[in-house]
C-alpha atoms as a PDB file:
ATOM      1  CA  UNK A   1      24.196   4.136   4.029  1.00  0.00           C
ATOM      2  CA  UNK A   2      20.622   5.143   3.860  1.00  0.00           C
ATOM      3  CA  UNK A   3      18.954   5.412   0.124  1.00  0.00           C
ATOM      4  CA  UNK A   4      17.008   8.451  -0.249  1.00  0.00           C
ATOM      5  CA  UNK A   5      13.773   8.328  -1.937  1.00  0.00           C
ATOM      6  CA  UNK A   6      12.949  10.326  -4.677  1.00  0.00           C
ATOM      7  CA  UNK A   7      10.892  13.643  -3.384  1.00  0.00           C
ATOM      8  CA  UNK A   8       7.391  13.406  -4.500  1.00  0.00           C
ATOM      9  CA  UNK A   9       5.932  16.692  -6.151  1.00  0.00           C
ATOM     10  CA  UNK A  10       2.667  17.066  -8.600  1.00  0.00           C
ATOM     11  CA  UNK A  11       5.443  17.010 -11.654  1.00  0.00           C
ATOM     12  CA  UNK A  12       6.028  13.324 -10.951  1.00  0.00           C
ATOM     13  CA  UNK A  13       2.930  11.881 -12.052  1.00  0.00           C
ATOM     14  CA  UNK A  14       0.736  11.665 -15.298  1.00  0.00           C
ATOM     15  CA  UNK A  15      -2.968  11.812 -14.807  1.00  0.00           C
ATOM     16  CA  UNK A  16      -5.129   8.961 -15.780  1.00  0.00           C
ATOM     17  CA  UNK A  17      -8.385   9.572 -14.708  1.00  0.00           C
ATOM     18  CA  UNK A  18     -10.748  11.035 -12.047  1.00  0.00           C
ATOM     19  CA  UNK A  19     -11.229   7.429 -10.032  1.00  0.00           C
ATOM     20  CA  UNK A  20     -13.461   9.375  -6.553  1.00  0.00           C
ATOM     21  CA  UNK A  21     -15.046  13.218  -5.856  1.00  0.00           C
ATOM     22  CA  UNK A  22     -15.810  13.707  -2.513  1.00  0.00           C
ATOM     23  CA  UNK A  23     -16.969  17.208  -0.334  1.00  0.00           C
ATOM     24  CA  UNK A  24     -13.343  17.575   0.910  1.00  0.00           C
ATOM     25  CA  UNK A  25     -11.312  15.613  -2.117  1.00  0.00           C
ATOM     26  CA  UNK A  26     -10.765  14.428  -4.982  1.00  0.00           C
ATOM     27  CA  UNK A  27      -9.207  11.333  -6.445  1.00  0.00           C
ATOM     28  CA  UNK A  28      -7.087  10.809  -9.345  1.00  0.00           C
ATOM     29  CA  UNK A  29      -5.639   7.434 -10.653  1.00  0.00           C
ATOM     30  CA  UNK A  30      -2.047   8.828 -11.627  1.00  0.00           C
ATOM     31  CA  UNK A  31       1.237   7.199 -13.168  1.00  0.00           C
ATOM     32  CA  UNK A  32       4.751   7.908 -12.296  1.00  0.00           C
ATOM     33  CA  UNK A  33       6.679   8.898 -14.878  1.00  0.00           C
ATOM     34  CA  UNK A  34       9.721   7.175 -13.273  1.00  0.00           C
ATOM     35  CA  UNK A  35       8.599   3.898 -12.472  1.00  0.00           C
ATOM     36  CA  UNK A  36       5.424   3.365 -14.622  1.00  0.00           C
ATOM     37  CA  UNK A  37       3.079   2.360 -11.485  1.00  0.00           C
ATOM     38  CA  UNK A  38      -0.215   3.370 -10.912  1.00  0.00           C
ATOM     39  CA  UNK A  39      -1.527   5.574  -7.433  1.00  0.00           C
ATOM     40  CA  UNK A  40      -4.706   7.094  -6.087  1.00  0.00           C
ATOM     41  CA  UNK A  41      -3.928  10.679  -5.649  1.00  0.00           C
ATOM     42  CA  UNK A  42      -6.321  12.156  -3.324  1.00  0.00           C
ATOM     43  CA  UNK A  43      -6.137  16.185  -3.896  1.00  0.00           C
ATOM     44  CA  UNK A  44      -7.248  18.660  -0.766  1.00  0.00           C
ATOM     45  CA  UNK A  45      -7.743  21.810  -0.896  1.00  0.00           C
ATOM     46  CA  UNK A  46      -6.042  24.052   1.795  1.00  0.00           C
ATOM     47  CA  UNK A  47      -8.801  26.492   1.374  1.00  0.00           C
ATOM     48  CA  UNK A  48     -11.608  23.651   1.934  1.00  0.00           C
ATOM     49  CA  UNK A  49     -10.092  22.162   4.742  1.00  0.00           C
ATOM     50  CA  UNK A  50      -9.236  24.955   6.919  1.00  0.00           C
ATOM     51  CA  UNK A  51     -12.953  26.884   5.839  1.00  0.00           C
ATOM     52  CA  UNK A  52     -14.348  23.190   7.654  1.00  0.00           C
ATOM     53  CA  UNK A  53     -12.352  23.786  10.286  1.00  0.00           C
ATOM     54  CA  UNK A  54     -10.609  20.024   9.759  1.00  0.00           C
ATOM     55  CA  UNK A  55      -7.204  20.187   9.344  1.00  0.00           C
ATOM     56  CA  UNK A  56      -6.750  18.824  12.616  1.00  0.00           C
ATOM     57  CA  UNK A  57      -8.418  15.721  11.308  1.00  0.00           C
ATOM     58  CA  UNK A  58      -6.507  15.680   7.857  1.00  0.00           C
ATOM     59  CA  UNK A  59      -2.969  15.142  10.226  1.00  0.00           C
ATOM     60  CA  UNK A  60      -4.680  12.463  12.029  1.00  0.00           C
ATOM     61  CA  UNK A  61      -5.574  10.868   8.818  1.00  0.00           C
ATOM     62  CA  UNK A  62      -2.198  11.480   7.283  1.00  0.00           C
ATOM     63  CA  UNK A  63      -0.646   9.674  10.520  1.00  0.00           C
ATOM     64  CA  UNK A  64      -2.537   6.462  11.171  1.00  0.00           C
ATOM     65  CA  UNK A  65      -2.037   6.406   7.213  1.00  0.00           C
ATOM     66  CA  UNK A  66       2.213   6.823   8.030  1.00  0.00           C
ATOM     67  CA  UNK A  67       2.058   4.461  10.930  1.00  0.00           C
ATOM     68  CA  UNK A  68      -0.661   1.044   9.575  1.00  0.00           C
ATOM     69  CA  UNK A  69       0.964  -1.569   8.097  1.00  0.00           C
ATOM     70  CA  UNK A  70      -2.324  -3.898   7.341  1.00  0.00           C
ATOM     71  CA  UNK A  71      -3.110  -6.014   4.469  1.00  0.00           C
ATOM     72  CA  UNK A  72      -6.761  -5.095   4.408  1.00  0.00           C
ATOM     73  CA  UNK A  73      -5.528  -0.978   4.770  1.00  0.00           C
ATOM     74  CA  UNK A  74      -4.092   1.056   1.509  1.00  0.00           C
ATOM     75  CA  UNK A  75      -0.930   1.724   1.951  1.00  0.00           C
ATOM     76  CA  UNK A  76       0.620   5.107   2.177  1.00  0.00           C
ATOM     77  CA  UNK A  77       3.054   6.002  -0.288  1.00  0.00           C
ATOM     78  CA  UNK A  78       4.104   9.534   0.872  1.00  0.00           C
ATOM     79  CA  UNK A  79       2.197  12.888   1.145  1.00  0.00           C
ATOM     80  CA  UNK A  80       3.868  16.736  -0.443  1.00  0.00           C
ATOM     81  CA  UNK A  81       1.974  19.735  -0.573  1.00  0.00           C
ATOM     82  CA  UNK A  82       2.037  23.549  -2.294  1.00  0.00           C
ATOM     83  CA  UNK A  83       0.746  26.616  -1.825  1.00  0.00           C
ATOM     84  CA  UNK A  84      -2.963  25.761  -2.006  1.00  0.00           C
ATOM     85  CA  UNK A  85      -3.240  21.594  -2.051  1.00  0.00           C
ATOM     86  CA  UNK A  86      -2.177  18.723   0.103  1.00  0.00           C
ATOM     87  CA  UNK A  87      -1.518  15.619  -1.688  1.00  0.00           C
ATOM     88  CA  UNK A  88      -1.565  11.736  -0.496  1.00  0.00           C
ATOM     89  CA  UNK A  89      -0.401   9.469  -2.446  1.00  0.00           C
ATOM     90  CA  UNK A  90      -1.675   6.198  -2.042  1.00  0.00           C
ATOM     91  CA  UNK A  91      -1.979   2.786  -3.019  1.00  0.00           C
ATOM     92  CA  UNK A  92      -4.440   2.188  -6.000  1.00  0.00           C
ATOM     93  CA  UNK A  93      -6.886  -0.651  -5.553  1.00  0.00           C
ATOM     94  CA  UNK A  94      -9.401  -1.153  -8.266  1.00  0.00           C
ATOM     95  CA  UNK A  95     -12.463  -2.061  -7.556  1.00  0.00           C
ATOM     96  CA  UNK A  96     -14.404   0.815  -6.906  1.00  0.00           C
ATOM     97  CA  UNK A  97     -15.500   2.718  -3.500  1.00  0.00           C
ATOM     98  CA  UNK A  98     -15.972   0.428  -0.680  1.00  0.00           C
ATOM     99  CA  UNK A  99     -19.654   1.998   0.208  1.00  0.00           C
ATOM    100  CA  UNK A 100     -20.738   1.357  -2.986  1.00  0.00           C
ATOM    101  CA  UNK A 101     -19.567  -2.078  -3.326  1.00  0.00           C
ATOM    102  CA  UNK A 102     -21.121  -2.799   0.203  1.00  0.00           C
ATOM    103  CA  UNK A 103     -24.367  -1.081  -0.962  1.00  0.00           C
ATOM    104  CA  UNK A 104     -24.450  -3.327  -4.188  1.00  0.00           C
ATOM    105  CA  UNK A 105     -24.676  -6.681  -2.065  1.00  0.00           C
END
């Protein structure tokens, strides 16, 4: 017998914090109110994406994310959607951005 997970939706999770701002998302550090742990939510815009023409590349991002099991990757915790936002939620690794740390060395 298979267990089925939870189904993830915006009304899960408490928001911490804005933790990245991009041209196509945003980040949010969240909790879930079930389990306590921390993710990165990254928040796109339906609107944004499909005005950029790029929702072909938002799939492809959402499937290597599905499909890469890699210690040095975040790791993809499930993706929902509504009316006007796609969601990923994703592992949360503090530290800050990687181009920033890289730009700091």
């Amino acid at each position: 017998m298979e267990i089925e997970k939870p189904k993830l939706s915006i009304d899960r999770f408490n928001t911490v914090s804005v933790i990245g701002n991009g041209s196509y998302a945003k980040v949010f550090l969240v909790k879930d109110k079930e389990t306590g742990e921390y993710y990165a939510l990254k928040i796109l815009k339906k609107e944004n994406v499909e005005k950029r023409k790029q929702e072909d590349k938002v799939l492809v991002e959402r499937n290597i994310l599905v499909d890469i099991n890699h210690p040095f990757v975040i790791h993809f915790h499930g993706s929902f959607q509504t009316l006007k936002k796609l969601y990923f939620v994703l592992e949360y690794c503090p530290g800050g951005e990687l181009f920033n740390l890289i730009s700091n060395v």
